[in-house]
C-alpha atoms as a PDB file:
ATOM      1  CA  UNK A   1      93.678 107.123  85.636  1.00  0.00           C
ATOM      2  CA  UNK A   2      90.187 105.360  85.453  1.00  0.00           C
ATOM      3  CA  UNK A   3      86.801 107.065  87.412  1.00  0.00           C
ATOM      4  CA  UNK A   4      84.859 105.243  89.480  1.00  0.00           C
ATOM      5  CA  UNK A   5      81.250 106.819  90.442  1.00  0.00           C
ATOM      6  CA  UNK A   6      79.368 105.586  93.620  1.00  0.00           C
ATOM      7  CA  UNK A   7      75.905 106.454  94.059  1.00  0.00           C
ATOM      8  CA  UNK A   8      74.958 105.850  97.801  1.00  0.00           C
ATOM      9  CA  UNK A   9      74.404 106.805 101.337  1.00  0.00           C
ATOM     10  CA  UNK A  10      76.726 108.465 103.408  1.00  0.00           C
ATOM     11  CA  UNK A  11      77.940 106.780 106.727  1.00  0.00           C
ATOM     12  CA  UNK A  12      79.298 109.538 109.377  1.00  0.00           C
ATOM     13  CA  UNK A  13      81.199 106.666 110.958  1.00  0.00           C
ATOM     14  CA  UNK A  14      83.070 105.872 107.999  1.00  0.00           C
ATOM     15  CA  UNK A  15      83.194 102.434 107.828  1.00  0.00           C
ATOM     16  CA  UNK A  16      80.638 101.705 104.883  1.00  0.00           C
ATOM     17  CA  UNK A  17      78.453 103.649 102.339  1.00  0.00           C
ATOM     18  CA  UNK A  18      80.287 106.636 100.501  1.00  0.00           C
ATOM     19  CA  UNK A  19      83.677 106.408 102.894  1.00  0.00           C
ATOM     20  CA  UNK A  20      83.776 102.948 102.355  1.00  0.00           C
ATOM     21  CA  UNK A  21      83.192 103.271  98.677  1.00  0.00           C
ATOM     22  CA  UNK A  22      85.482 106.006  97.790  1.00  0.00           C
ATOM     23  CA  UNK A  23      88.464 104.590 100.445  1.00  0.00           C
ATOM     24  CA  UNK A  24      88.076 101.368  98.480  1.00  0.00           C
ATOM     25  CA  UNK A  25      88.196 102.531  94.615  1.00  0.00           C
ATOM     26  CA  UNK A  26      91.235 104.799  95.776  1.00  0.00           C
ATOM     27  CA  UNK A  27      93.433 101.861  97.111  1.00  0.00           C
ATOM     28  CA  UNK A  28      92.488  99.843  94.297  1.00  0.00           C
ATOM     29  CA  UNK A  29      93.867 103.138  92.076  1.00  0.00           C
ATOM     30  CA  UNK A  30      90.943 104.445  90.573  1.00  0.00           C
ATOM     31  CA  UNK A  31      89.763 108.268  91.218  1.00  0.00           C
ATOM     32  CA  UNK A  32      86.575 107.831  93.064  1.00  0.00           C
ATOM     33  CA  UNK A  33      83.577 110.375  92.569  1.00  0.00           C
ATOM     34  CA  UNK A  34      80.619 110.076  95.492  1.00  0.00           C
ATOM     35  CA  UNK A  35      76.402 111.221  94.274  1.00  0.00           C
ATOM     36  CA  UNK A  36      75.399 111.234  97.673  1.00  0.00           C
ATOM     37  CA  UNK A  37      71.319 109.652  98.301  1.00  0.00           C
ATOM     38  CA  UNK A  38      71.256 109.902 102.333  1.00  0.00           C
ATOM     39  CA  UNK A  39      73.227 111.571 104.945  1.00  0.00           C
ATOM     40  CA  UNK A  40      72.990 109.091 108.122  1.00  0.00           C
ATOM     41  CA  UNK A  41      74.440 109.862 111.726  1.00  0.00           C
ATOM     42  CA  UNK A  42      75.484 106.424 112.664  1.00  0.00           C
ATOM     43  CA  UNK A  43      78.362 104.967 114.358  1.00  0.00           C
ATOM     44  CA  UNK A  44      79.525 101.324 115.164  1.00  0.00           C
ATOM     45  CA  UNK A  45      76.331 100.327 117.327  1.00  0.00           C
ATOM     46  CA  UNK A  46      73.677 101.707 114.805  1.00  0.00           C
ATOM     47  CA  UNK A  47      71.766 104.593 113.186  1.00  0.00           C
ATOM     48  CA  UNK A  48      70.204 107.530 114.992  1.00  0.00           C
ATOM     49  CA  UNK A  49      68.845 109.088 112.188  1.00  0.00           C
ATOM     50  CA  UNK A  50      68.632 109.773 108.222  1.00  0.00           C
ATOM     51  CA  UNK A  51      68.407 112.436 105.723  1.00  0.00           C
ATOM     52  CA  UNK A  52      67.622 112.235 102.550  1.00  0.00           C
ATOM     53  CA  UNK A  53      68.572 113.641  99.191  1.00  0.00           C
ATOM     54  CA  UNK A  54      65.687 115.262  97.240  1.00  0.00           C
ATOM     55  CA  UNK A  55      65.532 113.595  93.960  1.00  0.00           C
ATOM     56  CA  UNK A  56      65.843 117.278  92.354  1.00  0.00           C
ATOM     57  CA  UNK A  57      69.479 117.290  94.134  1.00  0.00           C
ATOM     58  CA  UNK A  58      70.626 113.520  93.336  1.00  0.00           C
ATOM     59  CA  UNK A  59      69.814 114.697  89.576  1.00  0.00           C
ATOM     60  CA  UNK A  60      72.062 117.707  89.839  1.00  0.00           C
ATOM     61  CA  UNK A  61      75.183 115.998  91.314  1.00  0.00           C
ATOM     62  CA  UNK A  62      74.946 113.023  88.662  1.00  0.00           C
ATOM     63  CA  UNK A  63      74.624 115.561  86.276  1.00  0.00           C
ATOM     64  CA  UNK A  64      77.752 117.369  87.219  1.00  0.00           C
ATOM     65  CA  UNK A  65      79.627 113.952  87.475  1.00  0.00           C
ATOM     66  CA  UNK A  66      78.799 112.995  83.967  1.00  0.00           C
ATOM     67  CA  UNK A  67      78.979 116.156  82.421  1.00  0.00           C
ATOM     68  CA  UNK A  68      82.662 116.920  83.687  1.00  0.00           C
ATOM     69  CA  UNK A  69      84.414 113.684  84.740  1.00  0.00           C
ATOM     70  CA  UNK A  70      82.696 110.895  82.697  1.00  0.00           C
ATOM     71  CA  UNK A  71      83.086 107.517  85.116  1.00  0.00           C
ATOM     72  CA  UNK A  72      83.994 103.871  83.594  1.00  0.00           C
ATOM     73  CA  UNK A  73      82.486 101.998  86.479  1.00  0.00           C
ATOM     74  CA  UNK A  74      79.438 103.104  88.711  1.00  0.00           C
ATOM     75  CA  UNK A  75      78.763 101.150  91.862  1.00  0.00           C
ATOM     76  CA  UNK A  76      75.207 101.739  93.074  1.00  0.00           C
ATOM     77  CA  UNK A  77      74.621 101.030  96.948  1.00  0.00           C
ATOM     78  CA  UNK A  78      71.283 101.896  99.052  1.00  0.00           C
ATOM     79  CA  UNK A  79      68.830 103.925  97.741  1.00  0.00           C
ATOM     80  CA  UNK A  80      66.028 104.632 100.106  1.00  0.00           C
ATOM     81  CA  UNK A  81      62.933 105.414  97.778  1.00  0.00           C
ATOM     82  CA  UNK A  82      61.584 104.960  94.552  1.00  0.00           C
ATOM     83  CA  UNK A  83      62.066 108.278  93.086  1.00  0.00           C
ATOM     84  CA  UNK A  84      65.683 108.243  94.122  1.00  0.00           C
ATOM     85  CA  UNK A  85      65.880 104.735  92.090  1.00  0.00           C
ATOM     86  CA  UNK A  86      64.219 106.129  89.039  1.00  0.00           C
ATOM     87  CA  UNK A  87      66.358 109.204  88.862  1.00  0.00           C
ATOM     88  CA  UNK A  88      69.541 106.763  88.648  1.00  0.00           C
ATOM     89  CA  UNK A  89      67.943 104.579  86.050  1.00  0.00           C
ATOM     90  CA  UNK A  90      67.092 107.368  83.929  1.00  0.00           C
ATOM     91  CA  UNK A  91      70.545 108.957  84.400  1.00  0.00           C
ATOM     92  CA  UNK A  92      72.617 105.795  83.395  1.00  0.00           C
ATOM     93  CA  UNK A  93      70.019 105.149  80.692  1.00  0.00           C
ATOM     94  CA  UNK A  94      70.507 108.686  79.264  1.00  0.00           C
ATOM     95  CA  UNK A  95      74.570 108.991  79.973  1.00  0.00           C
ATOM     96  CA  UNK A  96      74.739 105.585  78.028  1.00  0.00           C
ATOM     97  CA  UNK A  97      76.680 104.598  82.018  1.00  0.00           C
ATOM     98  CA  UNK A  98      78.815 101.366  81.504  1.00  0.00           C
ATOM     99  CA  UNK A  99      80.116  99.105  84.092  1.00  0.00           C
ATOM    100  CA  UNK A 100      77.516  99.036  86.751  1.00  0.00           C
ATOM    101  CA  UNK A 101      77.560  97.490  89.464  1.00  0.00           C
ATOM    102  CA  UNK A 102      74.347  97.328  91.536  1.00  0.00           C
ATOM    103  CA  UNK A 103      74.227  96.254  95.629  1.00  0.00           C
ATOM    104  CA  UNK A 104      70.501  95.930  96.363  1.00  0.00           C
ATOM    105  CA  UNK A 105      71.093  97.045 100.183  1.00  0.00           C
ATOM    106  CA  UNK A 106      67.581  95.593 101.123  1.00  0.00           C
ATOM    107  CA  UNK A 107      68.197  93.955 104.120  1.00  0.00           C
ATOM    108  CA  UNK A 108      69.826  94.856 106.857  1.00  0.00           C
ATOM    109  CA  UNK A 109      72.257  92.122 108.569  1.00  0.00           C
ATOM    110  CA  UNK A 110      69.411  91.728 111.151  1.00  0.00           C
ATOM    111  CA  UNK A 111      66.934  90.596 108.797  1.00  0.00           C
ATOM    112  CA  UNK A 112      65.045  93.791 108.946  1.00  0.00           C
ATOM    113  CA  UNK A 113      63.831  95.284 105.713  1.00  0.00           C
ATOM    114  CA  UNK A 114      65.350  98.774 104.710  1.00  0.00           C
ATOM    115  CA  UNK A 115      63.318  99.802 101.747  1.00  0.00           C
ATOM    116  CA  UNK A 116      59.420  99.605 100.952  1.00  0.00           C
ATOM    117  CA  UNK A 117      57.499  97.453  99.004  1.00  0.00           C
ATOM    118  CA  UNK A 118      57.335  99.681  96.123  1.00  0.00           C
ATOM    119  CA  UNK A 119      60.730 100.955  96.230  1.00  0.00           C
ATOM    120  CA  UNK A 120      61.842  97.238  95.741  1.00  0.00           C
ATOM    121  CA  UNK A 121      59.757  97.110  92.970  1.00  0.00           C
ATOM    122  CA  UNK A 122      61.103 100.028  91.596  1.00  0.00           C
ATOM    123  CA  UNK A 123      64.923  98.696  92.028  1.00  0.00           C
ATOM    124  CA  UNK A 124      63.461  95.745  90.397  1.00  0.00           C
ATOM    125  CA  UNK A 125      61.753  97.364  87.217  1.00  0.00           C
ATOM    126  CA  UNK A 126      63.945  99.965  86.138  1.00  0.00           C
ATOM    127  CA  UNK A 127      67.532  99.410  87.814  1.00  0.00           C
ATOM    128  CA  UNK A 128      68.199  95.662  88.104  1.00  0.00           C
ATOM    129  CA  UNK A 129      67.789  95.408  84.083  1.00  0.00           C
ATOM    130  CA  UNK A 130      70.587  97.913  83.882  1.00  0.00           C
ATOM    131  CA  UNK A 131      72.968  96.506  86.138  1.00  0.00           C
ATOM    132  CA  UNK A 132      76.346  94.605  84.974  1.00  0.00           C
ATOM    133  CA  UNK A 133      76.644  92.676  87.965  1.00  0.00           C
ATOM    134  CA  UNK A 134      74.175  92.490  90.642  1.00  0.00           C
ATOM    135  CA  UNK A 135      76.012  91.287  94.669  1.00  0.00           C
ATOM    136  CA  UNK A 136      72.996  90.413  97.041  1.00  0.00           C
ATOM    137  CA  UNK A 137      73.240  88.473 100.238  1.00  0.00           C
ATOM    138  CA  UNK A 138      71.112  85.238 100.951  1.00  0.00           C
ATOM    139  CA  UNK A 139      67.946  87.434 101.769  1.00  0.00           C
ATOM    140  CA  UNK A 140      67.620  90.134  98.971  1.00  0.00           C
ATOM    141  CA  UNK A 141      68.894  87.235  97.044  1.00  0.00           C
ATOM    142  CA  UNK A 142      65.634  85.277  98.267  1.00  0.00           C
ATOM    143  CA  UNK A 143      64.083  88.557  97.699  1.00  0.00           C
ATOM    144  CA  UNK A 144      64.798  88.946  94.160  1.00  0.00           C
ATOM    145  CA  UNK A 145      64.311  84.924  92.735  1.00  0.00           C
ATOM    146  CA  UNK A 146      61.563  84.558  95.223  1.00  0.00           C
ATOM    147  CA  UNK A 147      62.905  81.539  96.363  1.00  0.00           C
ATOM    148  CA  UNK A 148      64.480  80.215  99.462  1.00  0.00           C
ATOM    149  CA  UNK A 149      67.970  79.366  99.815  1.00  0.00           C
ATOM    150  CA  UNK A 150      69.236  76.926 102.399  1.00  0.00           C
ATOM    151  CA  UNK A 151      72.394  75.426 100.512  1.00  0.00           C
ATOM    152  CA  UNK A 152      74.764  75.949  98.095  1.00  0.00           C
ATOM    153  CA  UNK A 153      72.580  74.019  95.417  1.00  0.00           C
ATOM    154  CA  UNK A 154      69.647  76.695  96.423  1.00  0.00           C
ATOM    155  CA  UNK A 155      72.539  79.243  96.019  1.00  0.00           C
ATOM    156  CA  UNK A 156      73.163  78.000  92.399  1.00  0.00           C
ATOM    157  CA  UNK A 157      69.752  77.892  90.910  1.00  0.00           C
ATOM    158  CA  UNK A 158      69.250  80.916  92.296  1.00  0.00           C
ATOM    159  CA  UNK A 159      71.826  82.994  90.580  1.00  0.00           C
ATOM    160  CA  UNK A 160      70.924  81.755  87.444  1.00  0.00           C
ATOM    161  CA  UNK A 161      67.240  82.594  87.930  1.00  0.00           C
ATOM    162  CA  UNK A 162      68.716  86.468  88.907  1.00  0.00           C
ATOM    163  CA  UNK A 163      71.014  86.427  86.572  1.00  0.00           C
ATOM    164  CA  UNK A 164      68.734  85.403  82.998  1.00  0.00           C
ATOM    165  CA  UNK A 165      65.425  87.832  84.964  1.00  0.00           C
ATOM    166  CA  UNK A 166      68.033  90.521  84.830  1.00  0.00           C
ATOM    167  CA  UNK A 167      69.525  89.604  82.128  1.00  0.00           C
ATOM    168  CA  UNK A 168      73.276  90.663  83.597  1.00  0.00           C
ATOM    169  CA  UNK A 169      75.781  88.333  85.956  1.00  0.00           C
ATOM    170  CA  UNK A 170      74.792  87.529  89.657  1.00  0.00           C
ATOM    171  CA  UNK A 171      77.270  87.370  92.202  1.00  0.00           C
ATOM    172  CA  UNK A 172      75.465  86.101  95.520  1.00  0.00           C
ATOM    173  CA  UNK A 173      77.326  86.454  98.100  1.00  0.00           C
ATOM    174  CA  UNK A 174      77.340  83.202 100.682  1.00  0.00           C
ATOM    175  CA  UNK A 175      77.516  83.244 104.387  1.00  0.00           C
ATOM    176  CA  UNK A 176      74.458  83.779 106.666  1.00  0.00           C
ATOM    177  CA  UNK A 177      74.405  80.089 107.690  1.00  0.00           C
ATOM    178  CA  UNK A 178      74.823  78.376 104.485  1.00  0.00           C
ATOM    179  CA  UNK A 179      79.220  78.244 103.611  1.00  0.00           C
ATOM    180  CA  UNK A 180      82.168  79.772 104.818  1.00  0.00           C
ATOM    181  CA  UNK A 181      82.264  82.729 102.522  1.00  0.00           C
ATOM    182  CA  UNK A 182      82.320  81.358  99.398  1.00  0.00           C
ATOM    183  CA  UNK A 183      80.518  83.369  96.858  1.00  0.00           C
ATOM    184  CA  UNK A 184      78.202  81.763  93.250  1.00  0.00           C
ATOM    185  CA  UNK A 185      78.636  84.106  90.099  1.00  0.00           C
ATOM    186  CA  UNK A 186      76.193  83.294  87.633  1.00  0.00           C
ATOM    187  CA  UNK A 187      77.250  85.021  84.054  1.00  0.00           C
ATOM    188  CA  UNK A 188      76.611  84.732  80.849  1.00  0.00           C
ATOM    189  CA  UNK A 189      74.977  80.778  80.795  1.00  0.00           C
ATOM    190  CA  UNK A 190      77.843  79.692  83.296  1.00  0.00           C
ATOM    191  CA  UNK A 191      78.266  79.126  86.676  1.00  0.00           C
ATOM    192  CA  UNK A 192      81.631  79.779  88.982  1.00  0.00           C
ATOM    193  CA  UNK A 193      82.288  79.319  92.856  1.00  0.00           C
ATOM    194  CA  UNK A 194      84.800  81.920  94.404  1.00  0.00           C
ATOM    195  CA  UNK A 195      86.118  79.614  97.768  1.00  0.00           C
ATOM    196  CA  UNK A 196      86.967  82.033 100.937  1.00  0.00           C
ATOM    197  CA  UNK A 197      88.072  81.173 104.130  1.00  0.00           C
ATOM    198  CA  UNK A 198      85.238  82.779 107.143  1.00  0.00           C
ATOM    199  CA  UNK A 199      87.767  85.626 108.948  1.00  0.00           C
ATOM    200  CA  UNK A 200      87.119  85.348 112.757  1.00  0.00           C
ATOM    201  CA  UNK A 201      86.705  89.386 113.157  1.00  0.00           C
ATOM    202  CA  UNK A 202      83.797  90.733 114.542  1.00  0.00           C
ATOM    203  CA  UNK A 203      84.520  94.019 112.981  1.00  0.00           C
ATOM    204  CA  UNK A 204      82.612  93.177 109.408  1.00  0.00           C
ATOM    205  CA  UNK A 205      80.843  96.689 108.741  1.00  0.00           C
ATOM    206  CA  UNK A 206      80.442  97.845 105.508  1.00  0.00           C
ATOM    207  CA  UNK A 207      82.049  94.415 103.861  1.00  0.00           C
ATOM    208  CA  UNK A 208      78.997  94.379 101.416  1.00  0.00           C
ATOM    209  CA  UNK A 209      80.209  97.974  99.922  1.00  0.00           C
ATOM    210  CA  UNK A 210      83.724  97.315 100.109  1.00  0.00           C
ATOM    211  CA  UNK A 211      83.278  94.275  98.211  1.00  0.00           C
ATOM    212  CA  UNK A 212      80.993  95.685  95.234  1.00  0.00           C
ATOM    213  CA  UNK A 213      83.252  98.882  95.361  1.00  0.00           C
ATOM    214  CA  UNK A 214      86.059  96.837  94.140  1.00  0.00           C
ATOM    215  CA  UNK A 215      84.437  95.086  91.846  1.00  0.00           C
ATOM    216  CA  UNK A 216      83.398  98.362  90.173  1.00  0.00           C
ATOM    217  CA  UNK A 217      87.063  99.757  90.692  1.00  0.00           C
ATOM    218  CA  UNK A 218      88.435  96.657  88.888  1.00  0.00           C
ATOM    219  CA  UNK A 219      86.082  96.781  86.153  1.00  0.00           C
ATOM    220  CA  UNK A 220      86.890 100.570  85.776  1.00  0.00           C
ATOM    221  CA  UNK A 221      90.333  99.271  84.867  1.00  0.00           C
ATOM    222  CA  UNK A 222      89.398  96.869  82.337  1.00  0.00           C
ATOM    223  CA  UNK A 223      89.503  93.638  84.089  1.00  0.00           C
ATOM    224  CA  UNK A 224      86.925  90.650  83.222  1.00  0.00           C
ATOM    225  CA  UNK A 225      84.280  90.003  85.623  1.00  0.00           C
ATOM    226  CA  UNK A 226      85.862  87.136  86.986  1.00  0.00           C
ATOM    227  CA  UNK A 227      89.465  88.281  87.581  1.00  0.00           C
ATOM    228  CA  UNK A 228      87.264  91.579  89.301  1.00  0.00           C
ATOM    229  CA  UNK A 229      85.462  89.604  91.282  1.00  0.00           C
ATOM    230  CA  UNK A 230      88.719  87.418  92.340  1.00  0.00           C
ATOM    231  CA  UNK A 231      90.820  90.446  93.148  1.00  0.00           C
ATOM    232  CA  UNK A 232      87.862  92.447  94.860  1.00  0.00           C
ATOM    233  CA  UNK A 233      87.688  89.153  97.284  1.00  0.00           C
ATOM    234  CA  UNK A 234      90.899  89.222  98.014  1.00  0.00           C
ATOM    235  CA  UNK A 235      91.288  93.154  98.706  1.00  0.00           C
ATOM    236  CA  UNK A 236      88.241  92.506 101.067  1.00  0.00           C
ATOM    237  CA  UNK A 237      89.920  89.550 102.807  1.00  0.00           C
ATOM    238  CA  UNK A 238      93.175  91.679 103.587  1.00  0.00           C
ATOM    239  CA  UNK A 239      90.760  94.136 104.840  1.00  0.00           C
ATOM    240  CA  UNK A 240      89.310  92.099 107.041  1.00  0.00           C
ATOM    241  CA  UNK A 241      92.991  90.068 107.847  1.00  0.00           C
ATOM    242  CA  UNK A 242      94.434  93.361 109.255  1.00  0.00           C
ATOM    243  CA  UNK A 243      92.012  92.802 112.468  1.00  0.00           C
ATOM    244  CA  UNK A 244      91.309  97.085 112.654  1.00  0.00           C
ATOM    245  CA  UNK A 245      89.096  97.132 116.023  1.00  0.00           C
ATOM    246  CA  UNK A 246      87.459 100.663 116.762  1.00  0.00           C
ATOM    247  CA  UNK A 247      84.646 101.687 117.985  1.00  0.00           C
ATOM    248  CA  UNK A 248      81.826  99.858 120.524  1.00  0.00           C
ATOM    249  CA  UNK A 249      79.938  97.889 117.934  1.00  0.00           C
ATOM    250  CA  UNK A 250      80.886  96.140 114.713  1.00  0.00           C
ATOM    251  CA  UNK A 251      83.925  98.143 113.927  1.00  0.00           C
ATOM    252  CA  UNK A 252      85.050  99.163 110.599  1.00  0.00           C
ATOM    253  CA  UNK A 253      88.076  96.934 108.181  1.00  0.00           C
ATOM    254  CA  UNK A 254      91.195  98.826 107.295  1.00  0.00           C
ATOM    255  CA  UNK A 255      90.301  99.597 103.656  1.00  0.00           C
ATOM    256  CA  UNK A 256      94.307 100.992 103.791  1.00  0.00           C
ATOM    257  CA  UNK A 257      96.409  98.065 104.738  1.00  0.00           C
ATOM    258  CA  UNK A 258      98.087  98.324 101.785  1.00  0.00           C
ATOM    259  CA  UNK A 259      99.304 101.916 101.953  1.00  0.00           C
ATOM    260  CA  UNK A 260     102.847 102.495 102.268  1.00  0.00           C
ATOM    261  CA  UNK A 261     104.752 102.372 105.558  1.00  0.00           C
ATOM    262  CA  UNK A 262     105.790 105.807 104.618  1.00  0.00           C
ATOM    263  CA  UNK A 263     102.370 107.581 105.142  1.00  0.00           C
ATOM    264  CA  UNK A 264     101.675 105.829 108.021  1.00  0.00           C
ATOM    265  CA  UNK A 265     103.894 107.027 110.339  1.00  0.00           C
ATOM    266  CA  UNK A 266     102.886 108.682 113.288  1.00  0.00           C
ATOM    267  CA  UNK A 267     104.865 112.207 114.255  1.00  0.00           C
ATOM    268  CA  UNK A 268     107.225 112.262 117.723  1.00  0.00           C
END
């Protein structure tokens, strides 16, 4: 079986961060492993409060990771500060880490801003230029290239400015006003659209995640980035397809849709 690692916050509610993370690499049959960087009470309507991982604790659970159960895909999600992004760095540098797949969670869906100045600098300096594949969203997309995006064309020469500044393949993610959900991957001197079809469910928490999670689990199993990125799209969509509504807010996707009939049965 292949390891996936996923190096992010944890969400109490389930629906994103590490759940989301290690529920997606399992149904896409890799064995997921979790270094934790926040513990967050949230639910479906928002976040009460955070707590961080000391960078002296991040360290020790990579360490135990790599030193025991070497992974073949990492998928990085938020990391709050910039000595939690420079531990990482220097981990993957040192563990020689291949396969990563970096989600610069800058942004939150309300256009807020979830990390400081100089932690984005720091994602930008010593993470980024590891990455494999980068996944932003419109704004950390605008973010990274400087640059605003407002079509598709913006949406191409974009990617390729991420993509050759990184030096690694940009996958940025559409939506937020501009297309349906049809995603640019910038790789390697070439350009590809992946087409999607907008679900109508509310319930879109933790998509971002779920989407570089299977990316990373695909990868894992030796797939080329574009077949990853094709399946990882279309695991998400079924997610989504399902139409899984709990909680108050913007509900979770059923990462298990797929799971057989014979687990799922409720008792008498």
């Amino acid at each position: 079986m292949k390891i996936g690692l996923t190096i992010a916050g944890s969400d109490s509610s389930g629906g994103a961060g590490i759940q989301a993370d290690i529920k997606t690499m399992t149904l896409n049959g890799v064995y997921a492993q979790s270094a934790i960087t926040a513990l967050t009470a949230q639910n479906t309507t928002g976040v009460l409060s955070v707590l961080e991982s000391s960078p002296e604790f991040l360290k020790d659970q990579l360490d135990m990771v790599f030193d025991d159960i070497y992974p073949d895909a990492i998928k990085i999600g938020m990391v709050s500060n910039s000595k939690l992004i420079s531990v990482i760095a220097e981990e993957l540098e040192e563990r020689k880490a291949k396969n990563i797949v970096v989600d610069p969670v800058m942004v939150a869906t309300s256009g807020s801003k979830l990390l400081q100045d100089e932690a984005i600098n720091t994602l930008k300096s010593k993470l980024l230029p590891l990455a494999d594949i980068i996944t932003p969203n419109i704004p950390e997309a605008e973010i990274l290239s400087d640059m605003k995006i407002e079509n598709e064309n913006d949406m191409e020469k974009v990617g390729e400015i991420i993509s050759k500044k990184y030096n690694c393949a940009c996958l940025l993610k559409g939506g937020h006003q501009i297309n349906d959900a049809n995603d640019y991957l910038f790789e390697n001197g070439k350009g590809t659209w992946f087409k999607g079809k907008r679900i109508n469910n509310p319930n879109t928490h933790g998509t971002g995640c779920t989407l570089s999670s299977a990316i990373a689990a695909n990868l894992a199993k030796g797939y080329d980035m574009e077949k990853s990125i094709k399946m990882a799209k279309e695991y998400l969509s079924n997610a989504l397809l399902d139409m899984l509504d709990l909680g108050k807010g913007s509900g979770p996707m059923n990462h298990a849709f797929d799971i057989k009939e014979k687990y799922k049965k409720l008792g008498n």
